[in-house]
Protein backbone atom coordinates (compact mmCIF):
# COMPACT_ATOMS: atom_id res chain seq x y z
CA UNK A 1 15.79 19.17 -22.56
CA UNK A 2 19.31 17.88 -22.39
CA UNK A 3 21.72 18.62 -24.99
CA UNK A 4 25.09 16.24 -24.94
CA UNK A 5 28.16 17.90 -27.00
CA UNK A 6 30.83 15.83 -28.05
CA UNK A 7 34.22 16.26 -26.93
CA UNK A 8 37.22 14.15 -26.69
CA UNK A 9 39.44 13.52 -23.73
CA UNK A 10 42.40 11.26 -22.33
CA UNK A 11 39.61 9.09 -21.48
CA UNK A 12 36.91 9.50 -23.86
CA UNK A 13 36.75 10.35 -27.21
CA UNK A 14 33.34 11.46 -29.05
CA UNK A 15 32.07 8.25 -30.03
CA UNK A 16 32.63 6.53 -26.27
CA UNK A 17 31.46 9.85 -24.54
CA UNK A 18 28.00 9.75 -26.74
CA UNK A 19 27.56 6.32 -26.23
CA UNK A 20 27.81 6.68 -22.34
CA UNK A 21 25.39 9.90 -23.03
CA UNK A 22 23.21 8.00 -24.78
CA UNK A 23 23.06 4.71 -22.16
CA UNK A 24 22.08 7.23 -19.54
CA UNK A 25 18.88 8.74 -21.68
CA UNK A 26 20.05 11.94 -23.51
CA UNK A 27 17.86 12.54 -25.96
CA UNK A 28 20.05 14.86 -28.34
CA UNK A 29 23.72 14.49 -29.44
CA UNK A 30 25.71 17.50 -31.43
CA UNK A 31 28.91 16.43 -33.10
CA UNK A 32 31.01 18.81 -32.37
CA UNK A 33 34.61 18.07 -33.81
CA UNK A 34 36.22 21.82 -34.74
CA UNK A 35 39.93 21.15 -35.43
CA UNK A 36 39.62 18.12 -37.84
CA UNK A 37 39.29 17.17 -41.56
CA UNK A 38 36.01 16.49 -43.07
CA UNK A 39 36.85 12.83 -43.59
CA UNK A 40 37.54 12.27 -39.73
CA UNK A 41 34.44 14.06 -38.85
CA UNK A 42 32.52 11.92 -41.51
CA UNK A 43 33.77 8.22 -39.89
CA UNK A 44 32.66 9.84 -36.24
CA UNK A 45 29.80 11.16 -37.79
CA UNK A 46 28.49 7.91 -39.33
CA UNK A 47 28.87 6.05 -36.35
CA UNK A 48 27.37 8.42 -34.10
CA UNK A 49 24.60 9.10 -36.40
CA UNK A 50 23.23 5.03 -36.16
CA UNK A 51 23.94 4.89 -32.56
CA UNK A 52 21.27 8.26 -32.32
CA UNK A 53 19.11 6.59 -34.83
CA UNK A 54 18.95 3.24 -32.53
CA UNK A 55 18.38 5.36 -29.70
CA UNK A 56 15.50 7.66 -31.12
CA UNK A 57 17.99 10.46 -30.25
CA UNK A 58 18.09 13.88 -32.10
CA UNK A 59 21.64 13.92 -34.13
CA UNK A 60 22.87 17.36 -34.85
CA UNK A 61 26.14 18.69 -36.23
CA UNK A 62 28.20 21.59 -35.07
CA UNK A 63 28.77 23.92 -38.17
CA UNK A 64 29.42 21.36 -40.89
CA UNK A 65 26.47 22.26 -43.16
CA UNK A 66 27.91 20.67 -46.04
CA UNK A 67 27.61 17.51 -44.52
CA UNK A 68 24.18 17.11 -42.85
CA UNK A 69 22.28 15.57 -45.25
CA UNK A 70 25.65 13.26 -46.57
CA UNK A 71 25.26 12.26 -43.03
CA UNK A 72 21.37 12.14 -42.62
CA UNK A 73 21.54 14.33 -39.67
CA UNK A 74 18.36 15.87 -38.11
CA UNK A 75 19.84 19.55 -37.79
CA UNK A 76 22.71 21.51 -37.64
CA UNK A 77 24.19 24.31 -34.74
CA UNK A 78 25.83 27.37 -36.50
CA UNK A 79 28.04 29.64 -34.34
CA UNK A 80 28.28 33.77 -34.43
CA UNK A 81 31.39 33.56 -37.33
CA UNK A 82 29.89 30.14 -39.04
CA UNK A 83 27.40 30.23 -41.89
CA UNK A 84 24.36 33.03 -41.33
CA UNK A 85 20.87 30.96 -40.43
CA UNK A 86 18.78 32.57 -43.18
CA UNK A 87 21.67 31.01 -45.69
CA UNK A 88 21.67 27.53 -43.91
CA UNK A 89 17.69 27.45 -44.43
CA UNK A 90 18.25 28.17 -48.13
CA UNK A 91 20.47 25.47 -48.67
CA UNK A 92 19.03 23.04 -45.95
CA UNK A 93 14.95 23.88 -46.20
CA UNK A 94 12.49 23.93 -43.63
CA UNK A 95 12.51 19.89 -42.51
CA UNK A 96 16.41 20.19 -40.86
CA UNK A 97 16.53 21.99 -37.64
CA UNK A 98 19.05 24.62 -36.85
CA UNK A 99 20.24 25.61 -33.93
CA UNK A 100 21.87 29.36 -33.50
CA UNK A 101 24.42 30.54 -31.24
CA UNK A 102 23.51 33.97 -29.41
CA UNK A 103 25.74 35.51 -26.54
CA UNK A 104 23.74 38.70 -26.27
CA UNK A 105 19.94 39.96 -26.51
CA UNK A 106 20.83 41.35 -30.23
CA UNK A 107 22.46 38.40 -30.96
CA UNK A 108 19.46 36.57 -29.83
CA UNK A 109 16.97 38.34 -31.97
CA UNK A 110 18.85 38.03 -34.70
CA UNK A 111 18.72 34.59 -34.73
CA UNK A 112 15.10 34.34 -33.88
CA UNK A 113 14.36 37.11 -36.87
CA UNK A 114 16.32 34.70 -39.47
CA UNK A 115 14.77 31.72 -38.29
CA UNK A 116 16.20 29.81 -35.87
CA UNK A 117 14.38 26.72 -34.56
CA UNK A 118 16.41 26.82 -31.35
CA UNK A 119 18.97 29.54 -29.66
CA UNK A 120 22.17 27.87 -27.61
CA UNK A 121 22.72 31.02 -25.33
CA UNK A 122 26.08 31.29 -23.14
CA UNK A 123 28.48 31.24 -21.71
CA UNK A 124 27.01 30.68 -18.44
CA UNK A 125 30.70 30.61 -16.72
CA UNK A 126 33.87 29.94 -17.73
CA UNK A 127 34.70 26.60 -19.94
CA UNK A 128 37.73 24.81 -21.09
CA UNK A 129 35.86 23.55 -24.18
CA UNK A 130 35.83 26.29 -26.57
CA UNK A 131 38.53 28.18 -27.72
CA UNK A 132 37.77 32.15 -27.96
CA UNK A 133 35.18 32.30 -25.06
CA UNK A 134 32.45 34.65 -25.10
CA UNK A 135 32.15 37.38 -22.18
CA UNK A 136 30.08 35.50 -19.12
CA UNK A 137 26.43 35.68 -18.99
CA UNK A 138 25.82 34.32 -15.25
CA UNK A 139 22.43 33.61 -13.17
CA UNK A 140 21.95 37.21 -14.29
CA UNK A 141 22.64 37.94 -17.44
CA UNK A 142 21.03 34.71 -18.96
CA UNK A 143 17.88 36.03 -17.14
CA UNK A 144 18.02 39.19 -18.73
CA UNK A 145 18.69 37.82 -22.24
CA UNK A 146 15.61 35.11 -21.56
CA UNK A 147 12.97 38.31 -20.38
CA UNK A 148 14.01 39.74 -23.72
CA UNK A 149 13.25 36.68 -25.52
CA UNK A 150 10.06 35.81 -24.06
CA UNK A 151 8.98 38.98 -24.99
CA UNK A 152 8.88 38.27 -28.48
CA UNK A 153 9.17 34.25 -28.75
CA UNK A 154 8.26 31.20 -27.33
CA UNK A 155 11.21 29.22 -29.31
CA UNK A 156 13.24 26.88 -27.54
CA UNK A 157 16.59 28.07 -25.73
CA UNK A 158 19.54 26.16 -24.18
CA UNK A 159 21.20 27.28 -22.04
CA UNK A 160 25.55 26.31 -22.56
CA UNK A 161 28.63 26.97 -21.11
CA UNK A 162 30.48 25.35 -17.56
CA UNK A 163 27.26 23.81 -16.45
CA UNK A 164 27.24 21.59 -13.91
CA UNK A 165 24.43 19.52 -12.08
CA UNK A 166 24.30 22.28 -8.99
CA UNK A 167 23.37 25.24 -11.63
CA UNK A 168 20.27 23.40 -13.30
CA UNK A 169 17.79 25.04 -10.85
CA UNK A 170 19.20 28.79 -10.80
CA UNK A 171 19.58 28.46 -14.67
CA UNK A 172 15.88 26.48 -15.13
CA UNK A 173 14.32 29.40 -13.19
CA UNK A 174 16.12 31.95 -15.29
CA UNK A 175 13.34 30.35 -18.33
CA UNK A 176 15.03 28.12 -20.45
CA UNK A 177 13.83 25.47 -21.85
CA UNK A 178 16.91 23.01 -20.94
CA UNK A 179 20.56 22.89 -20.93
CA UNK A 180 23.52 21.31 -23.03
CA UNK A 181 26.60 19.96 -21.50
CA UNK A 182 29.99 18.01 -22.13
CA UNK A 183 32.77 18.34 -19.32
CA UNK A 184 29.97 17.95 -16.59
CA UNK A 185 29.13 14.91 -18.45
CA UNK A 186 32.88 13.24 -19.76
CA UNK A 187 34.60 14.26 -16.77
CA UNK A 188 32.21 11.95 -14.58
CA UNK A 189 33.28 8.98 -12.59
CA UNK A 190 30.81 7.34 -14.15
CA UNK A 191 29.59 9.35 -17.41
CA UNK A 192 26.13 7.19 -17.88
CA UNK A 193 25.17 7.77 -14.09
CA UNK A 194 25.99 11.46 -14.44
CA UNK A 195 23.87 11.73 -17.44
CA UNK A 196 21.11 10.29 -15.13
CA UNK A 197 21.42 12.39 -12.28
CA UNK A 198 21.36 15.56 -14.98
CA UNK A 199 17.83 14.46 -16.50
CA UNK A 200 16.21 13.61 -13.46
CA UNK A 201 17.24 17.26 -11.90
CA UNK A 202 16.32 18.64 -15.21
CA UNK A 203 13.02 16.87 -14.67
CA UNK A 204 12.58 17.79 -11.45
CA UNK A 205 12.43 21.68 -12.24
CA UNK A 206 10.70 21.42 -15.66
CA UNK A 207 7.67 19.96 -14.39
């Protein structure tokens, strides 16, 4: 499983970098746009919603709960400080996934206790695309946080955070199910061909 997350650039911004994403087979897209108004997140969101829909791609949003089904998105991704999962399943029911943030084994359980269909867990290093980072999980901490989950649930788990092509085997064997990325992916030469290489690695120790 391959997550893309939006992110703008000098070079990019979300709509171009999911549309490269997208041309090179990612499967899921989460609009992630945290500094702007509702109404520029809507005219991204709209756009990028179709081009997932053309693409049978999954189309999730980062936090905005409000405006999943105004934007007939599949799911949404709360954070630690956004809007509590049980409360997102009350307003959203059980047909729209959503995707929890979890940075620790309690934070993890948490998540999977107030049912979570997925758990983003990170950071696995250091990134330069989110503000307020998390402490560092590494090879070794994501391990330890993915025993603990196992233990109790099969549910899916990405793993987030600085990931680059090189990691996907050390972080695979650690027992998630797949990773998201969005440097690794918009700071490319070639974003589409990147996007390639990622899935077929991904591929290669998934099987």
């Amino acid at each position: 499983m391959l997550q893309f997350i939006t992110h703008s650039t000098p070079r990019m911004n979300e709509i171009q970098g999911v549309e490269a994403a997208l041309a090179g087979g990612c499967g899921w897209i989460q609009l992630r746009m945290k500094n702007v108004s509702d109404e520029e997140f809507i005219v991204a969101g709209r756009e990028i919603g179709e081009m997932c829909r053309n693409a049978g791609a999954t189309f999730i949003l980062d936090d905005r709960v409000h405006l999943v089904n105004f934007l007939d998105a599949d799911g949404v991704h709360v954070g630690k400080n956004d809007m509590p999962v049980a409360e997102v399943r009350n307003l959203l029911g059980e047909d729209k996934i959503i995707g929890a943030t979890a940075n620790s084994i309690e934070d993890a359980m948490k998540a999977i206790e107030a049912g979570a269909d997925y758990l983003g867990v990170g950071p696995f290093r250091f990134t330069t695309t989110k503000e307020k980072l998390s402490p560092i999980l590494g090879a070794e901490g994501l391990t330890n946080l993915m025993r603990a989950v196992r233990s109790v649930s099969e549910l899916p788990v990405v793993a987030i955070g600085g990931i680059g092509i090189a990691d996907i085997e050390e972080i695979i064997k650690s027992g998630v199910s797949g990773i998201a990325v969005s440097g690794s992916i918009l700071n490319a030469p070639s974003p589409e061909y990147e996007t390639e290489k990622i899935l077929k690695e991904l591929k290669k120790w998934t099987i």
